[in-house]
Protein backbone atom coordinates (compact mmCIF):
# COMPACT_ATOMS: atom_id res chain seq x y z
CA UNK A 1 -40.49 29.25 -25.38
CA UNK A 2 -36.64 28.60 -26.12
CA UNK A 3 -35.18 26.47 -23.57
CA UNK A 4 -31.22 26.00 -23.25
CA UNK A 5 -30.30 22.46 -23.21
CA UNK A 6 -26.31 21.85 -23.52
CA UNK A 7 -24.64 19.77 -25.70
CA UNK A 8 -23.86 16.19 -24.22
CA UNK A 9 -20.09 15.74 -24.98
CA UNK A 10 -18.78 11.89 -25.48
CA UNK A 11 -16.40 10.36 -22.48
CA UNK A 12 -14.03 10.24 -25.40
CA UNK A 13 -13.63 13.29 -26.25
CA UNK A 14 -13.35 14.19 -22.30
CA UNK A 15 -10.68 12.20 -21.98
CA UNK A 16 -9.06 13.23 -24.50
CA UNK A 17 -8.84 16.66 -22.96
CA UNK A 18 -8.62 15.61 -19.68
CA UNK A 19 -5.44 12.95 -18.71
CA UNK A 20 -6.73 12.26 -15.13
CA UNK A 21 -10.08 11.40 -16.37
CA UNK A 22 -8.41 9.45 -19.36
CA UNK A 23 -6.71 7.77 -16.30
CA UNK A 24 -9.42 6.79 -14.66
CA UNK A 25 -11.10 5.24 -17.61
CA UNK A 26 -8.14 3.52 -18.94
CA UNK A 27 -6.67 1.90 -15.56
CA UNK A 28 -10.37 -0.67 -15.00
CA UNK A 29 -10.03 -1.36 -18.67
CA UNK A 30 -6.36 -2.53 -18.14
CA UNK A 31 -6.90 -4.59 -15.35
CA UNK A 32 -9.61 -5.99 -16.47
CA UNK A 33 -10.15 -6.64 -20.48
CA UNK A 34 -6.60 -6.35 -21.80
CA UNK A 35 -3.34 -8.25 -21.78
CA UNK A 36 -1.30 -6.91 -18.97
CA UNK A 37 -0.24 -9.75 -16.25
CA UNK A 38 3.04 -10.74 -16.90
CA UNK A 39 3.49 -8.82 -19.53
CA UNK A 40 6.80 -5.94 -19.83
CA UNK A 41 4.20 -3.87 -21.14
CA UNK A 42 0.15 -3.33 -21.13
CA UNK A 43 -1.31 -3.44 -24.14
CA UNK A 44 -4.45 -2.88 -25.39
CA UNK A 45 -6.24 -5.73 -28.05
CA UNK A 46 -9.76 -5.64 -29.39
CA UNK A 47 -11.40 -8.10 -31.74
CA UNK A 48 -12.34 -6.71 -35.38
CA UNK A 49 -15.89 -6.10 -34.56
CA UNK A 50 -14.61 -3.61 -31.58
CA UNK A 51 -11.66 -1.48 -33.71
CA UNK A 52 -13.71 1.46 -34.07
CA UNK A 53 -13.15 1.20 -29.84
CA UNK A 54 -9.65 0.59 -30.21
CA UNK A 55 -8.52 3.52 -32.77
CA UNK A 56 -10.57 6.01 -30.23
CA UNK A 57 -8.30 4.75 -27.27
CA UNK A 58 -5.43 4.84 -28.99
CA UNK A 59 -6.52 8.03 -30.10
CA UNK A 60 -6.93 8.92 -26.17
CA UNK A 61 -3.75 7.51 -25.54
CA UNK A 62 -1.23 9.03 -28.23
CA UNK A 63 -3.31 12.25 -27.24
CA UNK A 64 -1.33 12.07 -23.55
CA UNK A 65 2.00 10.60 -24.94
CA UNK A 66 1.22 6.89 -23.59
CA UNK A 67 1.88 5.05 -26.38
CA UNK A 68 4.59 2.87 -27.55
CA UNK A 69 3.75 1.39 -30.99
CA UNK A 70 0.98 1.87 -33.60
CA UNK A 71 -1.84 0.05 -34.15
CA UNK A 72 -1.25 -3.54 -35.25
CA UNK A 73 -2.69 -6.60 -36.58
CA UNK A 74 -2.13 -9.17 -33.79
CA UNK A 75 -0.73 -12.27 -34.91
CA UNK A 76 -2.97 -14.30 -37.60
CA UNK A 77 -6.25 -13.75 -35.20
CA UNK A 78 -8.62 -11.32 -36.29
CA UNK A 79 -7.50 -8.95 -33.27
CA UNK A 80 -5.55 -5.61 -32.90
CA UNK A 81 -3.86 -4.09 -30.56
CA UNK A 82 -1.52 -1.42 -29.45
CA UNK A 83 0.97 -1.31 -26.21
CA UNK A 84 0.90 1.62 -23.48
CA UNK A 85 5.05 2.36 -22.84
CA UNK A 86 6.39 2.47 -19.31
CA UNK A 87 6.44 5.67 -18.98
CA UNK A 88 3.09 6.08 -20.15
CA UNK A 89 1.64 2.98 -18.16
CA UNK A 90 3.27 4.71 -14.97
CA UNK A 91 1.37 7.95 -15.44
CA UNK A 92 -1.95 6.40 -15.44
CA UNK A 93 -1.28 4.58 -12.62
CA UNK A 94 0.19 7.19 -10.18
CA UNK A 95 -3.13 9.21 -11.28
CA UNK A 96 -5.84 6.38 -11.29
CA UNK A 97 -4.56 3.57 -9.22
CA UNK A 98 -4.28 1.06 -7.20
CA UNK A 99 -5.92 -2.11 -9.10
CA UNK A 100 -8.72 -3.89 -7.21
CA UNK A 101 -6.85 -6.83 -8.14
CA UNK A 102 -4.13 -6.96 -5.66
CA UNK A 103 -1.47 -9.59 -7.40
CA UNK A 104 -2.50 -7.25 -10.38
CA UNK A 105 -1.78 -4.17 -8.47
CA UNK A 106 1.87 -5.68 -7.60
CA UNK A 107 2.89 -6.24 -11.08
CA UNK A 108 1.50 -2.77 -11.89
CA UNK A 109 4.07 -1.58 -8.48
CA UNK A 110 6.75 -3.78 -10.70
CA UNK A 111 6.56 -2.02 -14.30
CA UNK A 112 6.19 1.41 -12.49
């Protein structure tokens, strides 16, 4: 007997299609793994091990026009990253916030 199981599609390729989800996914990763307090704008940095990671969210990101640079080598670490413009760093924030942090969520308020 046939039995119709679908196809389990990847978060990333969700989020791709979908910006609020993309939101949602991006915003806790902000906050919480990548350089963004005190900085003019977020940006995201993963070690070597982790760029496979990195290319897909940048990926993600250039898909909704939130990105501000390429993908670069950062500095003489073994580290990449790539930074989120204003504009973009706004939209994912008036569709995914407020931080849990709240001194995070007021420098958030600031570069929005």
């Amino acid at each position: 007997m046939w039995v119709y199981m679908p196809t389990k599609i990847s978060v990333y390729k969700k989020c791709m299609e979908d910006k609020k989800l993309a939101a949602s996914v991006l915003l806790p990763l902000i906050e919480f793994e990548f350089a963004f307090l005190g900085s003019q704008k977020p940006a995201i940095t993963q070690s070597k091990e982790n760029f496979q990671q990195l290319k897909i969210l940048f990926q993600i990101c250039k898909a909704h026009n939130w990105v501000s640079t390429k993908i670069a080598k950062l500095g003489k670490k073994d580290e990449y990253w790539f930074k989120l413009s204003n504009k973009g760093f706004k939209e994912i924030y008036e569709l995914a916030g407020p931080m849990a942090d709240k001194r995070k969520d007021q420098w958030a308020k600031l570069l929005c």
